[in-house]
Protein backbone atom coordinates (compact mmCIF):
# COMPACT_ATOMS: atom_id res chain seq x y z
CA UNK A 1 -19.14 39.72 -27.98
CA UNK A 2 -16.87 42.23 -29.41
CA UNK A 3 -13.38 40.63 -31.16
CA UNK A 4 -10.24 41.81 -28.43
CA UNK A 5 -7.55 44.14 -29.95
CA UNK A 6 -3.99 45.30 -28.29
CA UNK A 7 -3.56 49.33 -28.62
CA UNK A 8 0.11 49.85 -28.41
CA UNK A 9 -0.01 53.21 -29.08
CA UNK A 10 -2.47 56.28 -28.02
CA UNK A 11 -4.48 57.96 -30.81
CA UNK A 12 -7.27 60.63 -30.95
CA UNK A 13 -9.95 60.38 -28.67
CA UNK A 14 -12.58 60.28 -31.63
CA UNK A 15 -10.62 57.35 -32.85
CA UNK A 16 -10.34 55.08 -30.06
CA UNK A 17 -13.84 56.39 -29.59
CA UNK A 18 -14.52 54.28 -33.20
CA UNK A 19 -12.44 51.36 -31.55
CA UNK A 20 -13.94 51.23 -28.34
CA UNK A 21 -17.60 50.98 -30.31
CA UNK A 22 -16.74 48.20 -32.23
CA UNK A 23 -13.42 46.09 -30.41
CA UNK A 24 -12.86 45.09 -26.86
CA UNK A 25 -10.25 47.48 -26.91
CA UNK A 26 -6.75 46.22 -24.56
CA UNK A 27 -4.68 49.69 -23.90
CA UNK A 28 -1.07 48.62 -23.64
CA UNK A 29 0.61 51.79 -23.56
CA UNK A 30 -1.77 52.51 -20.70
CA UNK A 31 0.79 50.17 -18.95
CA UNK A 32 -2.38 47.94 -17.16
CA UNK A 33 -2.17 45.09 -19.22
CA UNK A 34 -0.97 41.59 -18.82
CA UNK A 35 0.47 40.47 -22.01
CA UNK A 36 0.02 36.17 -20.47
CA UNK A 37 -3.87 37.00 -19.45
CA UNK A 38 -4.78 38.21 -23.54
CA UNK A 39 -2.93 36.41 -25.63
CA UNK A 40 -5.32 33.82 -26.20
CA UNK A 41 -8.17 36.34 -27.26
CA UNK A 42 -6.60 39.42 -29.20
CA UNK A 43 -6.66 39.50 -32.67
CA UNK A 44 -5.33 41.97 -33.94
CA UNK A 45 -2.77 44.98 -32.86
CA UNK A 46 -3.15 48.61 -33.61
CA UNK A 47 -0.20 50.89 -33.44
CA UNK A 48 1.30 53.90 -35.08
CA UNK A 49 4.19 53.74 -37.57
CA UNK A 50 6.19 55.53 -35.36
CA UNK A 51 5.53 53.16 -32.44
CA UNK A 52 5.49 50.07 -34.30
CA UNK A 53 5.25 46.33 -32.54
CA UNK A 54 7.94 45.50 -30.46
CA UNK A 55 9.10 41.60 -30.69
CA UNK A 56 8.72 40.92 -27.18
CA UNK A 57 4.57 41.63 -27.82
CA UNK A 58 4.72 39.51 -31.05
CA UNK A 59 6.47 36.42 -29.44
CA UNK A 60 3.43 36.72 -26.79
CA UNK A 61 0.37 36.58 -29.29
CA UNK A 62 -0.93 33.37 -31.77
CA UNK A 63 0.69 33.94 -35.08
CA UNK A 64 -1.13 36.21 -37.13
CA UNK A 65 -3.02 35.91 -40.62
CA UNK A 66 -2.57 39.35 -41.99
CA UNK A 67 -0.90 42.73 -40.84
CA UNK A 68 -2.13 45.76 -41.69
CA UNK A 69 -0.17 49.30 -41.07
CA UNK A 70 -0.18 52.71 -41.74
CA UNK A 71 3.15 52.99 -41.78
CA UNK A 72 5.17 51.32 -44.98
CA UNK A 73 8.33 51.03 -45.80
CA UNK A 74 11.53 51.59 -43.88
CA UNK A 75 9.59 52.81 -41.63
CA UNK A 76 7.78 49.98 -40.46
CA UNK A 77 8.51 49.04 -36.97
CA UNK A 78 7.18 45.64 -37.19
CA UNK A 79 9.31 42.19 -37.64
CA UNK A 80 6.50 40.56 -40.14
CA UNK A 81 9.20 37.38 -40.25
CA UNK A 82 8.62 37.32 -36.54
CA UNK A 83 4.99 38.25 -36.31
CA UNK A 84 4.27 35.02 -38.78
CA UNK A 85 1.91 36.48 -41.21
CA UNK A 86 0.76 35.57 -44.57
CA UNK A 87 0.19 38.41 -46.26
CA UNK A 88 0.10 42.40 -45.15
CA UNK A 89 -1.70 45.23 -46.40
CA UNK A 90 -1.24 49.62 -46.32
CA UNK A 91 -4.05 50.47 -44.20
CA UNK A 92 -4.97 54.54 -45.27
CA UNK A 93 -7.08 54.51 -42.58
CA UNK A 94 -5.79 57.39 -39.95
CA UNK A 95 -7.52 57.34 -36.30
C-alpha cells in the first residue's frame, strides 16, 4: 500500500507523474478533498514555496516529524511552530 500525501499545490505533469508512482497522491488544490476523511493517513504535504501550508491544513493533520521545503527562508509559507515538527530540511528536489 502506497504511504498517502496532501498536494496543496499543482506541479508538472511529469512530476506528479513521479508522485502518483510512488504516493497515494490526495490533490487539495483540486478542491475534492475532505481534509476530516485523510487526516488520519497522510504523511506528508507537498507544496510550492509560493503556495506554502496554510494553518487551517496543519491544525487538521497528526503533528509532523520532519518538514521538508523547497522554499527557505522568508519565504517559507509554513508555521513550523504550528505544524509541530522536530527538525526540517531544504529539499533541492524541483517537480
Amino acid at each position: 500500500m502506497k504511504p498517502d500525501i496532501l498536494l496543496l499545490d499543482r506541479f508538472s505533469e511529469s512530476g506528479e507523474a513521479q508522485l502518483d508512482a510512488v504516493y497515494r497522491v490526495h490533490r487539495f488544490y483540486a478542491g475534492s478533498v475532505a481534509l476530516d476523511d485523510i487526516a488520519q493517513t497522510v504523511r506528508a504535504i507537498v507544496t510550492s514555496g509560493a503556495k506554502g501550508a496554510p494553518n487551517a491544513v496543519i491544525d487538521k493533520l497528526t503533528p509532523w516529524r520532519s518538514l521538508q521545503s523547497a522554499a527557505w527562508g522568508p519565504t517559507l509559507s509554513i508555521s513550523i511552530e504550528r505544524a509541530g515538527v522536530r527538525s526540517m530540511s531544504r529539499r533541492l528536489q524541483t517537480y
